[in-house]
N, C-alpha and C. Protein backbone atom coordinates (compact mmCIF):
# COMPACT_ATOMS: atom_id res chain seq x y z
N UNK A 1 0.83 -1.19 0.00
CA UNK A 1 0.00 0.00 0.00
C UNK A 1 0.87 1.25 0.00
N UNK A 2 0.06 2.37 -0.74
CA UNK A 2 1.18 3.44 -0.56
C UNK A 2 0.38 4.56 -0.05
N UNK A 3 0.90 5.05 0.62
CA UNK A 3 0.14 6.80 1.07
C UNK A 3 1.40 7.99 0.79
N UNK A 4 0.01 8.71 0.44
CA UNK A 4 0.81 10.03 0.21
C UNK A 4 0.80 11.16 1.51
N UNK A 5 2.05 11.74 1.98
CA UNK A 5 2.11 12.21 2.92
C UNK A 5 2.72 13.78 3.49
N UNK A 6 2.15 14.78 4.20
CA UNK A 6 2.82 15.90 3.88
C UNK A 6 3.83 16.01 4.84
N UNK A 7 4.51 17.11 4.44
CA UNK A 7 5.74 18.16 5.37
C UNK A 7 5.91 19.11 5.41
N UNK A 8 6.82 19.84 5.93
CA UNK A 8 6.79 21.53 6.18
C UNK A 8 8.56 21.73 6.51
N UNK A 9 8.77 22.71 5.63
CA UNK A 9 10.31 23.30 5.60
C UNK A 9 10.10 24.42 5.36
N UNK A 10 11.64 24.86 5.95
CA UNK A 10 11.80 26.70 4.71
C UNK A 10 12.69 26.09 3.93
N UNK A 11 12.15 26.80 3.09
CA UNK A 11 12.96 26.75 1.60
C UNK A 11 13.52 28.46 0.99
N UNK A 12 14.52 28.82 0.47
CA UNK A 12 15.20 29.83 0.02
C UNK A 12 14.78 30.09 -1.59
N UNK A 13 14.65 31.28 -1.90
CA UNK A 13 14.39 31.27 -3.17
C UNK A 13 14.79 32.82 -3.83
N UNK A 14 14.84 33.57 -4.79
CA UNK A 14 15.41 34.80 -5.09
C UNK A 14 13.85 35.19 -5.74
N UNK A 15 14.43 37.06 -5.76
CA UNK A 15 13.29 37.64 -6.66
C UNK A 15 13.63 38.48 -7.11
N UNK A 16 13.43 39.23 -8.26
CA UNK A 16 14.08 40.32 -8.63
C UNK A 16 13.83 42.04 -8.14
N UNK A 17 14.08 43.01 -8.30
CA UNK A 17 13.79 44.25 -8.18
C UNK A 17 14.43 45.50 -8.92
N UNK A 18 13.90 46.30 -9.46
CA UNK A 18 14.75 47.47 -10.87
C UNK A 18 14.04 48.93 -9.73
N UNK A 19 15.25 49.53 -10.07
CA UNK A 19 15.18 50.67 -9.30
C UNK A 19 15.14 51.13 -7.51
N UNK A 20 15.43 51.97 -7.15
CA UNK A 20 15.70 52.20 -5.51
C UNK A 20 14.13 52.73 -5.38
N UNK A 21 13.71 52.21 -4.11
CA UNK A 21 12.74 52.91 -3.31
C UNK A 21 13.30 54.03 -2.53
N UNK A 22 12.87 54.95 -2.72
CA UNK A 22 12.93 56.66 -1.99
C UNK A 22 12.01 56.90 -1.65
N UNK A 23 12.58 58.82 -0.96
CA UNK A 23 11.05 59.45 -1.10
C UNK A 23 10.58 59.99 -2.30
N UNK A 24 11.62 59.89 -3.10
CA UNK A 24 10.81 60.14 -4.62
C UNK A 24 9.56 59.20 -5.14
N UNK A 25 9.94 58.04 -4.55
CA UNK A 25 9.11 56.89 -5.27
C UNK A 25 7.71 57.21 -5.58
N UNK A 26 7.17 57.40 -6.33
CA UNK A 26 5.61 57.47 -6.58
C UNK A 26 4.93 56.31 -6.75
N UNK A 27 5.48 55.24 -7.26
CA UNK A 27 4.68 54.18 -7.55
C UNK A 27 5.54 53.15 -7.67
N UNK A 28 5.06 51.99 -6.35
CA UNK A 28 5.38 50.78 -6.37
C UNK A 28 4.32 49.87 -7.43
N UNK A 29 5.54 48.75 -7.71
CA UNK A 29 4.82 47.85 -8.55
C UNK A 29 5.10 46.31 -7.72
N UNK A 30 4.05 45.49 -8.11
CA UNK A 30 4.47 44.26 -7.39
C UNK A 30 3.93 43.40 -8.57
N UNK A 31 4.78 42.57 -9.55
CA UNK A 31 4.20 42.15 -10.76
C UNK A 31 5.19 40.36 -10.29
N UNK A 32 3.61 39.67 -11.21
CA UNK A 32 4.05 38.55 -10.96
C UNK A 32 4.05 38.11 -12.29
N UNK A 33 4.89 37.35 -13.05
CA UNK A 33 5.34 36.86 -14.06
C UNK A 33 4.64 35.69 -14.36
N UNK A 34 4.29 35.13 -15.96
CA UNK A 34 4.13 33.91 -16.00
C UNK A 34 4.49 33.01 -16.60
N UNK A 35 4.09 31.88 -16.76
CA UNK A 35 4.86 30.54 -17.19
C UNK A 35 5.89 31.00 -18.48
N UNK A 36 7.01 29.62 -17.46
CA UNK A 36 8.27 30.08 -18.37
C UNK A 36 9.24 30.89 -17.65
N UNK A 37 8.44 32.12 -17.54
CA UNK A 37 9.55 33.29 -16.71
C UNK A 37 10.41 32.99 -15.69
N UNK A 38 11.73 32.99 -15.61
CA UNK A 38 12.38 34.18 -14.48
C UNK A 38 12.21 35.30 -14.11
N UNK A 39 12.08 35.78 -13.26
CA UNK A 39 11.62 37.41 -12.76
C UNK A 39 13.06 37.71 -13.11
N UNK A 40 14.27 37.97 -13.39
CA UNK A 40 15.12 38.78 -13.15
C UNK A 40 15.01 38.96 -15.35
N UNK A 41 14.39 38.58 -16.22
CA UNK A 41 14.00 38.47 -17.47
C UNK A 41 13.08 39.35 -17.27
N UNK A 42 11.86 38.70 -16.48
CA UNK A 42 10.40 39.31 -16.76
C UNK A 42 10.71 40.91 -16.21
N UNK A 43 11.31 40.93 -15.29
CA UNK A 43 11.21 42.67 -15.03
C UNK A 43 11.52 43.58 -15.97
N UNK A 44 12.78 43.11 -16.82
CA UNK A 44 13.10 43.89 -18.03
C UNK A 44 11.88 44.73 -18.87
N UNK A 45 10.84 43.97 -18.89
CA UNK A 45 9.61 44.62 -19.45
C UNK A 45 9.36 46.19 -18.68
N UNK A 46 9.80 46.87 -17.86
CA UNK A 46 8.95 47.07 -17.01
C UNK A 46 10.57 48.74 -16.78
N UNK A 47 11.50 48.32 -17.69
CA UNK A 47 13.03 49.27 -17.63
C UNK A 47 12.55 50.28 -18.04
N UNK A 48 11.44 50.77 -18.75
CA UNK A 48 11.38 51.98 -19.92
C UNK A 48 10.39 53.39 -18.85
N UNK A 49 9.96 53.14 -17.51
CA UNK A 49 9.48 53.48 -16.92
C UNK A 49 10.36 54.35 -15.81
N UNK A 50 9.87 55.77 -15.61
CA UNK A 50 10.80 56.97 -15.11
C UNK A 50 11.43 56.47 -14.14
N UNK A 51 12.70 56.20 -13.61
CA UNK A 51 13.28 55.32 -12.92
C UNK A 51 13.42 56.02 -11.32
N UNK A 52 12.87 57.40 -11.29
CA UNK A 52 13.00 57.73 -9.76
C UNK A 52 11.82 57.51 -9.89
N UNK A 53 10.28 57.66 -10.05
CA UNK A 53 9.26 57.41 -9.91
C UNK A 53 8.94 56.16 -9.36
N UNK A 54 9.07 55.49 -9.87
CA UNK A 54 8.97 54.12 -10.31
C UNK A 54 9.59 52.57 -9.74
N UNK A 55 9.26 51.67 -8.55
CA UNK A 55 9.80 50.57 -7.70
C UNK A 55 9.17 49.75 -8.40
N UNK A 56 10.06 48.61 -8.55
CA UNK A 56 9.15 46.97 -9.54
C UNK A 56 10.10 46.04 -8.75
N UNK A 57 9.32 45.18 -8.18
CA UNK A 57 9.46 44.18 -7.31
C UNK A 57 8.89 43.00 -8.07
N UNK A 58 9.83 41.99 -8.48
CA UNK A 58 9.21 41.06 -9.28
C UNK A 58 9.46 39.42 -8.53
N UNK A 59 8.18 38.64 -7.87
CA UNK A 59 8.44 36.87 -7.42
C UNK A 59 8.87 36.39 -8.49
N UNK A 60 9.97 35.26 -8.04
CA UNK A 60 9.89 34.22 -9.07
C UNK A 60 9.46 32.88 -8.36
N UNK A 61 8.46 32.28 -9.34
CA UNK A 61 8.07 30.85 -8.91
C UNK A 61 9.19 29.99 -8.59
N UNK A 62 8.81 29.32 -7.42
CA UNK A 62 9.64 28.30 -6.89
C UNK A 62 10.28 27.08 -7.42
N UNK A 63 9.54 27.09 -8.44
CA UNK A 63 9.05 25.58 -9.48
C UNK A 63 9.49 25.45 -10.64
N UNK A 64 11.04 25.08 -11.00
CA UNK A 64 11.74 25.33 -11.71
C UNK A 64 11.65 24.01 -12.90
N UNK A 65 12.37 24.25 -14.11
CA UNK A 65 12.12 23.20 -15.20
C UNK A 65 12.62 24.09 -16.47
N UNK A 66 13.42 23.28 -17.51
CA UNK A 66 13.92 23.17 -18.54
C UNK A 66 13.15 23.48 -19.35
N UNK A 67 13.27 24.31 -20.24
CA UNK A 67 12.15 25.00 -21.21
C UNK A 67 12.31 24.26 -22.77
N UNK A 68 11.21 23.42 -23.37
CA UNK A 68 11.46 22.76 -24.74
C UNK A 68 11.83 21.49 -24.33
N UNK A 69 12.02 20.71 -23.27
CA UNK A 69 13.06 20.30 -23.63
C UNK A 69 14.33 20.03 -23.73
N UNK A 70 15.03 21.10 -24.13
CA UNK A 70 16.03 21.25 -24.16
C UNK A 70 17.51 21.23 -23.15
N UNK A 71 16.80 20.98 -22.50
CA UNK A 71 17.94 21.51 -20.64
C UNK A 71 19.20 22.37 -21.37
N UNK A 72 18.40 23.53 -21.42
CA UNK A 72 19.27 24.46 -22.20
C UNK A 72 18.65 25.65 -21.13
N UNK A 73 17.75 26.25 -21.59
CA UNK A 73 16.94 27.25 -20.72
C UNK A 73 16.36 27.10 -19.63
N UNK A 74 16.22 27.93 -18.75
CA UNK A 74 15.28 27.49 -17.62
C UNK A 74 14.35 28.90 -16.80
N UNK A 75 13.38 27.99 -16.99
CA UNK A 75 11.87 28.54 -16.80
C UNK A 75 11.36 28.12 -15.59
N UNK A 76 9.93 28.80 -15.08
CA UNK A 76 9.14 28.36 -13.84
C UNK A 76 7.76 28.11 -13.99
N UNK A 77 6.95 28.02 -13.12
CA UNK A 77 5.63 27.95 -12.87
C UNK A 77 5.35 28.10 -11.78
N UNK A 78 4.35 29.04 -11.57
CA UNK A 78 3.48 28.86 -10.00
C UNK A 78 2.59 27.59 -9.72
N UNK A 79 2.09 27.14 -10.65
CA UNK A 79 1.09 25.85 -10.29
C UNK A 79 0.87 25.02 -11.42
N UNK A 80 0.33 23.85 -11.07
CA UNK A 80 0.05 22.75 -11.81
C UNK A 80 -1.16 22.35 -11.73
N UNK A 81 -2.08 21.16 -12.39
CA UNK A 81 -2.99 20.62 -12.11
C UNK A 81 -3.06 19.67 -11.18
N UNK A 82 -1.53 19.67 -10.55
CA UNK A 82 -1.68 18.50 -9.63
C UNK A 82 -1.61 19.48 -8.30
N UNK A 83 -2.46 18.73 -7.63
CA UNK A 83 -2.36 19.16 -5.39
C UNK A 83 -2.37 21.02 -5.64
N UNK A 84 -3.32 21.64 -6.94
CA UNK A 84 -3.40 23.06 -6.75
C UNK A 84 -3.68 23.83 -5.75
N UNK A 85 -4.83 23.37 -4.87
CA UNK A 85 -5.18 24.12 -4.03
C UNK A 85 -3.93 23.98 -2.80
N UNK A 86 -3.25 22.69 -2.57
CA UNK A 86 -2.47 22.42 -1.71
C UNK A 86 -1.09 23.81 -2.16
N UNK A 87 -1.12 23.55 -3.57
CA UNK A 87 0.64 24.37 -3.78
C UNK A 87 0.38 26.02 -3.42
N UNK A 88 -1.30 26.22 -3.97
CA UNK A 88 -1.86 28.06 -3.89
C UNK A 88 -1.52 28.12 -2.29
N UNK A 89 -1.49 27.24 -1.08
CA UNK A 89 -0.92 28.04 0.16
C UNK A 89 0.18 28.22 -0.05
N UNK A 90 1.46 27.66 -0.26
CA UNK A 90 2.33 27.52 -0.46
C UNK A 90 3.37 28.94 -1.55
N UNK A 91 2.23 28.76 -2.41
CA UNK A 91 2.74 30.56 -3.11
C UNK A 91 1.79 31.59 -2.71
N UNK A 92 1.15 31.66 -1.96
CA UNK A 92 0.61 33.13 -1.22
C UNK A 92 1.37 33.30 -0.14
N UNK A 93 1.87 32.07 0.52
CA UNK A 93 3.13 32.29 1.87
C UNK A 93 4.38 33.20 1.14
N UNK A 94 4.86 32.52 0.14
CA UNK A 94 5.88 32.50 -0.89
C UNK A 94 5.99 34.31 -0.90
N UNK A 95 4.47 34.85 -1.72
CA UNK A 95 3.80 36.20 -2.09
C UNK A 95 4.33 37.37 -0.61
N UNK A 96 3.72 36.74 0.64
CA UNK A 96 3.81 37.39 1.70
C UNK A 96 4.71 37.53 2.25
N UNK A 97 5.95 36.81 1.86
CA UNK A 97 7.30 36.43 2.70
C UNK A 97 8.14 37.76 1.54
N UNK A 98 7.82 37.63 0.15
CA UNK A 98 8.53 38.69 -0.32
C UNK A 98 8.31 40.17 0.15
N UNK A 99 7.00 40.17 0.19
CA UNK A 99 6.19 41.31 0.38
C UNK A 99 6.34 42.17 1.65
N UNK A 100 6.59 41.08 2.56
CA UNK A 100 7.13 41.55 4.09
C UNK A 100 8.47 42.23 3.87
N UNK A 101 9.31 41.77 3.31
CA UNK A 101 10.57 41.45 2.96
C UNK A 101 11.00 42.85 2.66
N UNK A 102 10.40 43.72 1.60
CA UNK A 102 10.39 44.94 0.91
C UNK A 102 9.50 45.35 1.98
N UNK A 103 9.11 45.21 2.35
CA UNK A 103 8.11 46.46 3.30
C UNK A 103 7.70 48.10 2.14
N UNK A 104 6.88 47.58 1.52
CA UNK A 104 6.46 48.44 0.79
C UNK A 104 5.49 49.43 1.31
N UNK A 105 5.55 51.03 1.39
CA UNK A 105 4.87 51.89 1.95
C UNK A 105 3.42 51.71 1.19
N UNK A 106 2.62 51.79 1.98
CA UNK A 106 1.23 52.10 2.12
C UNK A 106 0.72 53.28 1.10
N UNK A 107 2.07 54.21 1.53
CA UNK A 107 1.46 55.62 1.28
C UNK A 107 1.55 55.71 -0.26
N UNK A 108 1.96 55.19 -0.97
CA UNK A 108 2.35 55.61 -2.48
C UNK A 108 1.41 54.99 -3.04
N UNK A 109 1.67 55.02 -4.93
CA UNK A 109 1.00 54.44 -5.36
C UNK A 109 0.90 52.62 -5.37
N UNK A 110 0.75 52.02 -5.30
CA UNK A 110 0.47 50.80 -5.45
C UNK A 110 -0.29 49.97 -6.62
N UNK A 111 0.81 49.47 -7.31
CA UNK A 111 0.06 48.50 -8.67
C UNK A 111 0.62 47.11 -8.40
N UNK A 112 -0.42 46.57 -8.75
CA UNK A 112 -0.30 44.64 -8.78
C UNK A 112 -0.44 44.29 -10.36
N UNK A 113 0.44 44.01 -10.83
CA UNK A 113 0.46 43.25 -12.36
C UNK A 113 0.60 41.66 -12.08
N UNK A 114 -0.19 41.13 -12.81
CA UNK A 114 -0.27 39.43 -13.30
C UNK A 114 -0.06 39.19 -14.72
N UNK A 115 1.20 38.60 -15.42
CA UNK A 115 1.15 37.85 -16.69
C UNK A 115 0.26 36.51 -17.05
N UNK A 116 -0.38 36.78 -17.99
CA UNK A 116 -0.92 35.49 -18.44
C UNK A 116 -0.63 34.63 -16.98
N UNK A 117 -0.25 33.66 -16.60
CA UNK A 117 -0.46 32.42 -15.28
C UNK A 117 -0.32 33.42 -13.95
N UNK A 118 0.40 34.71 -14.11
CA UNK A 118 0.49 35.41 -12.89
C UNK A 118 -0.83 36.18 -12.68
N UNK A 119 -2.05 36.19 -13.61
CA UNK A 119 -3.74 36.28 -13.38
C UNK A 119 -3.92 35.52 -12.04
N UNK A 120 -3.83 34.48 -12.05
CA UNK A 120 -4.88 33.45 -11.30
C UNK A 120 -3.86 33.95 -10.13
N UNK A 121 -2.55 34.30 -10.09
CA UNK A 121 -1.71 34.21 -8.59
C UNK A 121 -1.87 35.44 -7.78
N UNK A 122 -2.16 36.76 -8.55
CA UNK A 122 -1.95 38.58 -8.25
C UNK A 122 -3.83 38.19 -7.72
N UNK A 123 -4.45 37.71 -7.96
CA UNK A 123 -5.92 37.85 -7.68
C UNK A 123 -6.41 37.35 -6.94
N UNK A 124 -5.89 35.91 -6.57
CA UNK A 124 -5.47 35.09 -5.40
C UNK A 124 -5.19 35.70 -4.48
N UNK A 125 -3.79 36.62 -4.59
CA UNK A 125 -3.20 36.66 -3.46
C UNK A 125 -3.64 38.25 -2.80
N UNK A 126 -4.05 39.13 -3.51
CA UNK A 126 -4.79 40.51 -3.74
C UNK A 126 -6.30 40.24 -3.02
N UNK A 127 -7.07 39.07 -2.96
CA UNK A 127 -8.14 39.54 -2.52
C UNK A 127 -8.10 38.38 -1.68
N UNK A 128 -7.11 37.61 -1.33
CA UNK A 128 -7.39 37.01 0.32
C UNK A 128 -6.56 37.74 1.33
N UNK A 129 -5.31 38.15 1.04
CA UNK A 129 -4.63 38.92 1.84
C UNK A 129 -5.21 40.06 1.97
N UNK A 130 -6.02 41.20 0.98
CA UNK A 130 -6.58 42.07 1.26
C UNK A 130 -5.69 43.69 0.85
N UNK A 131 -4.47 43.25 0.04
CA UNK A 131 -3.49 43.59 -0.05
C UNK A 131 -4.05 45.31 -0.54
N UNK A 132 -3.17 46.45 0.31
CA UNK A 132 -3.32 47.46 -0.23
C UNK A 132 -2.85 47.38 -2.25
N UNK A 133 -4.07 48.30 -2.80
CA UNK A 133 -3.72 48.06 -4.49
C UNK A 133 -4.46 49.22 -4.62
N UNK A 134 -4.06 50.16 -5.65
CA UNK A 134 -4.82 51.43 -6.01
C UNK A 134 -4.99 50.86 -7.18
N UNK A 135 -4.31 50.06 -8.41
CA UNK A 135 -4.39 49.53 -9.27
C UNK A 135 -4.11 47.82 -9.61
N UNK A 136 -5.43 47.09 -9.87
CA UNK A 136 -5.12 45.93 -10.51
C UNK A 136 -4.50 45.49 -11.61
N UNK A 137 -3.57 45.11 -12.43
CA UNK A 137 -3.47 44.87 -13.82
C UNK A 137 -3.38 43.44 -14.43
N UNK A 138 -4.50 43.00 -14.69
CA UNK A 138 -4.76 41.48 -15.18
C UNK A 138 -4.45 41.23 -16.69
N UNK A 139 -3.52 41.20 -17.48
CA UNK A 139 -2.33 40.93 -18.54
C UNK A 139 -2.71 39.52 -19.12
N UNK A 140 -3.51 39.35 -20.02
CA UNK A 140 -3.51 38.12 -21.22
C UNK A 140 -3.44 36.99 -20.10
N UNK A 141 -4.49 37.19 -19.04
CA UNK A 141 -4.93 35.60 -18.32
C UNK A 141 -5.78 35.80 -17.67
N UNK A 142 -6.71 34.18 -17.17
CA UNK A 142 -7.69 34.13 -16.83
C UNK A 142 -8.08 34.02 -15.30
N UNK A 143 -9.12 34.74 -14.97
CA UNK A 143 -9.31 34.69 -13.75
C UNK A 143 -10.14 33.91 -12.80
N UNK A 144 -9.47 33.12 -11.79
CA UNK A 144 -10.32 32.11 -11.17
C UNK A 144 -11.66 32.19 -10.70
N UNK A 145 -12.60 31.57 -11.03
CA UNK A 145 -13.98 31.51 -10.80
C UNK A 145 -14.47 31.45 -9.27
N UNK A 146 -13.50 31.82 -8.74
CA UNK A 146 -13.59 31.53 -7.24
C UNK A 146 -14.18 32.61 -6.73
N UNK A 147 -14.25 34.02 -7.33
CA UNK A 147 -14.46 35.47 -6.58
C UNK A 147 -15.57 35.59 -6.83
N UNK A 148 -16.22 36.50 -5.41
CA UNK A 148 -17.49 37.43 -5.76
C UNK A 148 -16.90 39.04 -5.76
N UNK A 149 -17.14 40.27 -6.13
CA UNK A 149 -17.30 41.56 -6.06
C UNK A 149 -16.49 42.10 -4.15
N UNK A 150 -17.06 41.31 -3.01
CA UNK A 150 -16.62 41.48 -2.22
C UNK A 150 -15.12 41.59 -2.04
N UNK A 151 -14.64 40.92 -2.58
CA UNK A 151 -12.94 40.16 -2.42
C UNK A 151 -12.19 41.64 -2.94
N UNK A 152 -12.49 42.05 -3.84
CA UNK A 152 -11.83 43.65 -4.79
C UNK A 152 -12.74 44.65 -4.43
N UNK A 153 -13.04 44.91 -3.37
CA UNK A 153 -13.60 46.36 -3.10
C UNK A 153 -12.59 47.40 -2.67
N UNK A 154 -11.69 46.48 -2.11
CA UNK A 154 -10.87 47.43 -1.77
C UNK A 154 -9.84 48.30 -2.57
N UNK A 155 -10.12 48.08 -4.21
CA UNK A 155 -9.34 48.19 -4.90
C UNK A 155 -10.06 49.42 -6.13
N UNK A 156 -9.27 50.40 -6.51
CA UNK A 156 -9.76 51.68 -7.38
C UNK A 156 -10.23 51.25 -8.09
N UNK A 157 -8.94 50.65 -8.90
CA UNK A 157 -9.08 50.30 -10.36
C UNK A 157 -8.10 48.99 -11.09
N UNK A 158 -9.26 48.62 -12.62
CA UNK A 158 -8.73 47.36 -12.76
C UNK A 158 -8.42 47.02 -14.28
N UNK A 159 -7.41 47.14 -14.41
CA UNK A 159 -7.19 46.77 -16.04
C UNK A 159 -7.24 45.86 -16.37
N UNK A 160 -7.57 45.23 -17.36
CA UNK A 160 -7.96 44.11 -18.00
C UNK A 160 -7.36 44.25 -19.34
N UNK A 161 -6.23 43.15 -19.58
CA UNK A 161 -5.15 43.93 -21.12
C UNK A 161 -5.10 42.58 -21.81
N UNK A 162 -5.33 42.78 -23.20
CA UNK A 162 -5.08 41.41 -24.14
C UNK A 162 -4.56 42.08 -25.37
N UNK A 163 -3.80 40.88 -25.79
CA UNK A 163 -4.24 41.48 -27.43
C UNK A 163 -4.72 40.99 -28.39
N UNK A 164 -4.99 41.61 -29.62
CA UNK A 164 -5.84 41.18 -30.32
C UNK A 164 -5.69 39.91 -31.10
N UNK A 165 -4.96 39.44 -31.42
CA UNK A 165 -3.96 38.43 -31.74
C UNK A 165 -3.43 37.22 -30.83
N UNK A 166 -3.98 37.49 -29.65
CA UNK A 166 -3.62 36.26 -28.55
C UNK A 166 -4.40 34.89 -28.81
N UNK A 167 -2.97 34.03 -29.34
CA UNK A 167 -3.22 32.79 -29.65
C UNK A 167 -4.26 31.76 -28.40
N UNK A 168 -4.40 32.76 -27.08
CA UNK A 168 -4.86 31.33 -26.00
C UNK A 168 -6.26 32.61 -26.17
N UNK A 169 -6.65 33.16 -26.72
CA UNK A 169 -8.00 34.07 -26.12
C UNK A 169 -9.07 33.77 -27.70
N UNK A 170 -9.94 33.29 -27.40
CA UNK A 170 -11.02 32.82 -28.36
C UNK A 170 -11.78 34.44 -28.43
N UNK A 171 -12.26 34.39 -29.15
CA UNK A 171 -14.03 35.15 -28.94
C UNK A 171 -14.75 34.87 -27.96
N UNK A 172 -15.29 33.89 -28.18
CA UNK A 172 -15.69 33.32 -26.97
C UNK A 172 -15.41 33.56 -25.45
N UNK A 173 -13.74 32.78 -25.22
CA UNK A 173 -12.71 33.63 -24.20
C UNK A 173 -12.72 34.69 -23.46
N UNK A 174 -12.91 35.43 -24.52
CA UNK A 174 -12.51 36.80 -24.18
C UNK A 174 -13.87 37.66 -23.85
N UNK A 175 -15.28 37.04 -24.18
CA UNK A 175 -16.46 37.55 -24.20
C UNK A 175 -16.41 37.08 -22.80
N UNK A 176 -16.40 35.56 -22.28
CA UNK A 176 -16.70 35.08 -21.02
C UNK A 176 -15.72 35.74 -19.67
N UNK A 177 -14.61 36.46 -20.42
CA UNK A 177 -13.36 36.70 -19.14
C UNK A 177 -14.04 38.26 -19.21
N UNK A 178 -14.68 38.59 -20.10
CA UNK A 178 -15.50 40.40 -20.27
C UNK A 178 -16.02 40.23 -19.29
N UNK A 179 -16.98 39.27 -19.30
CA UNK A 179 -19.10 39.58 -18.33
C UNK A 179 -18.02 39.36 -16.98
N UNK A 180 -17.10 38.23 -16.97
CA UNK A 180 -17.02 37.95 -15.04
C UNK A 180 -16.37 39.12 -14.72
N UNK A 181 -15.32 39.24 -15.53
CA UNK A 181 -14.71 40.90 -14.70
C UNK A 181 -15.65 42.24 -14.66
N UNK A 182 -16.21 42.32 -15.61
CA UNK A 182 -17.54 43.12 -15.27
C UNK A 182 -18.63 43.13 -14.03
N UNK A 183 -18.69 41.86 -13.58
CA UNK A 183 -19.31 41.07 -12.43
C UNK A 183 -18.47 41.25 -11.25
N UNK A 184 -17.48 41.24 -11.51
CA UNK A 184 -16.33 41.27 -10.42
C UNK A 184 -16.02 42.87 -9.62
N UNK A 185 -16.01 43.73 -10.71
CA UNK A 185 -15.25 44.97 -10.50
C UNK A 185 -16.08 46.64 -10.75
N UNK A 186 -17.16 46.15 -11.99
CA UNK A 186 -17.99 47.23 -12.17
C UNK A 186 -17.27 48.00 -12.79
N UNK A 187 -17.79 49.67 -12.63
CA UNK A 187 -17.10 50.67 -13.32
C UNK A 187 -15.49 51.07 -12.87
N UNK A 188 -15.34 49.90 -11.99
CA UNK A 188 -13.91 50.12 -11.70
C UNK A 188 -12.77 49.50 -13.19
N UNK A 189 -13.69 48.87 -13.83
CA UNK A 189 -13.22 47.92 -14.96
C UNK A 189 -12.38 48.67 -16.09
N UNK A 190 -11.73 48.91 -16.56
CA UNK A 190 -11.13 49.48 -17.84
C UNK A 190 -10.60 48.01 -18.63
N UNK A 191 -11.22 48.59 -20.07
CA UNK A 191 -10.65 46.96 -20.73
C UNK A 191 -9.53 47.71 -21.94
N UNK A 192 -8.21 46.91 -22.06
CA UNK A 192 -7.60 47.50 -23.44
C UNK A 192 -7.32 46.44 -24.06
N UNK A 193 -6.93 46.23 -24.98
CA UNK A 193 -7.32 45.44 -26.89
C UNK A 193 -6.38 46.41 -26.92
N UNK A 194 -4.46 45.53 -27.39
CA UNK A 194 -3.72 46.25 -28.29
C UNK A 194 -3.51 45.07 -29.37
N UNK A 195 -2.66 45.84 -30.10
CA UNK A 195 -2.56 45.00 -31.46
C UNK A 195 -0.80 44.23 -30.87
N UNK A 196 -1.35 42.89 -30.46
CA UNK A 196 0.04 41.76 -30.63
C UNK A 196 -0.84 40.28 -30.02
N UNK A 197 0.07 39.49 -29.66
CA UNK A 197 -0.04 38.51 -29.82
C UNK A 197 -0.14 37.95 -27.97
N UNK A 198 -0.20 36.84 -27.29
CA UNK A 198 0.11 36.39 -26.06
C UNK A 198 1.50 36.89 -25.81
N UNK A 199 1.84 38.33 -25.05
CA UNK A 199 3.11 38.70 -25.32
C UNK A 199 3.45 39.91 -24.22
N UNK A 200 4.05 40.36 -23.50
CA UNK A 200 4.46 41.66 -22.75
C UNK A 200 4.96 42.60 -23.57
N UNK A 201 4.02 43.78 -23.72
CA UNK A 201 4.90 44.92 -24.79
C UNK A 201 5.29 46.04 -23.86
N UNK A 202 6.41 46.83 -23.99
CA UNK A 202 7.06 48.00 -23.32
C UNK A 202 6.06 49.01 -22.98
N UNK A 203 5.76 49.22 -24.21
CA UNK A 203 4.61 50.29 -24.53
C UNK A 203 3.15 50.15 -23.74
N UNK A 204 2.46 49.11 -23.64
CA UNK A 204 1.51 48.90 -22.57
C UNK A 204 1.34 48.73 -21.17
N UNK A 205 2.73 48.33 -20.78
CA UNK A 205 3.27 49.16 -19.91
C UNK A 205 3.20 50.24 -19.21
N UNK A 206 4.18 51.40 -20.03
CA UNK A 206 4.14 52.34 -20.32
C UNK A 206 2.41 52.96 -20.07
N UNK A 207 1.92 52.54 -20.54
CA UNK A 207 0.63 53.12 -21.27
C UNK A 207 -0.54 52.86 -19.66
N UNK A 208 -0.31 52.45 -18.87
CA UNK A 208 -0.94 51.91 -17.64
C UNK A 208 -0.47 53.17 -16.83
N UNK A 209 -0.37 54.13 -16.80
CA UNK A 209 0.12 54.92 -15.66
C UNK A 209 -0.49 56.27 -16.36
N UNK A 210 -0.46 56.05 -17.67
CA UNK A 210 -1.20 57.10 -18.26
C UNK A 210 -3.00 57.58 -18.63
């Protein structure tokens, strides 16, 4: 007979960060990357942004693996289909241990970005922790069916970014991820449609602060 059985350790892990926190800082960012990514890669997106203004604090998933194939590159993931709900404690601890870590002021601005798989983790971890956010930014992924309206009240505002060309977003997709965030957030909702593909562009970015 076999059983499956749990445990509990600390485990060590890195994360990235671009730019000094001051009193200049106007706006912290706390962006979570997705499948595939390294955060010390994924932040690069994020260089073209006024650099005293501007703090980007980026997790990297714990959950490492060879990209292609190849054991050439190496990539991550926050979760799997296997023991999900078991691993989601496990990266909201992960979320909170960075987060403590930076002790990010209250007082500034505050944005939460999710890539495509970093959706389901920034929304997760944003409306059980309760996390101060003046801005949501949900980036070419889908959001878990788990929320009511209550969970994001505490939150201004909420972007919702695809593009038009995204190989994982149907019609369909993208009609059904419309009505729930609409359901979710109300007139807090802003939706943008740029022209590319399942992809992080500089410029939209950019274009979120404006």
């Amino acid at each position: 007979m076999t059983e499956e059985k749990t445990i509990s350790y600390t485990i060590n892990n890195t994360y990235s960060t671009l730019n000094k926190l001051t009193n200049a800082t106007k706006n912290n960012w706390f962006v979570i990357h997705g499948l595939g990514f390294l955060s010390k890669y994924f932040i690069k997106y994020f260089d073209e942004l006024n650099k005293e203004e501007n703090y980007i604090v980026a997790p990297q998933a714990q959950n490492k693996h060879y990209l292609k194939n190849q054991y050439k590159h190496v990539g991550t993931t926050w979760l799997t289909k296997n023991n999900t709900q078991f691993d989601i404690v496990n990266v909201l601890a992960h979320l909170d241990a960075v987060y403590s870590a930076e002790g990010l002021p209250e007082s500034t601005n505050n944005i939460l970005l999710g890539f495509s798989q970093g959706v389901s983790i920034v929304t997760r971890w944003v409306a059980s922790r309760q996390i101060p956010c003046n801005t949501l930014v949900l980036y070419a992924g889908k959001i878990p069916r788990e929320f009511k309206p209550n969970h994001f009240k505490h939150i201004s505002r909420v972007l919702l970014i695809v593009g038009d060309k995204d190989e994982y977003v149907t019609t369909e997709v993208l009609l059904a991820e419309t009505k729930y965030a609409q359901e979710l957030f109300g007139n807090k909702l802003e939706i943008k449609v740029f022209d590319g593909t399942h992809e992080m562009k500089k410029n939209i970015i950019n274009s979120i602060l404006s």
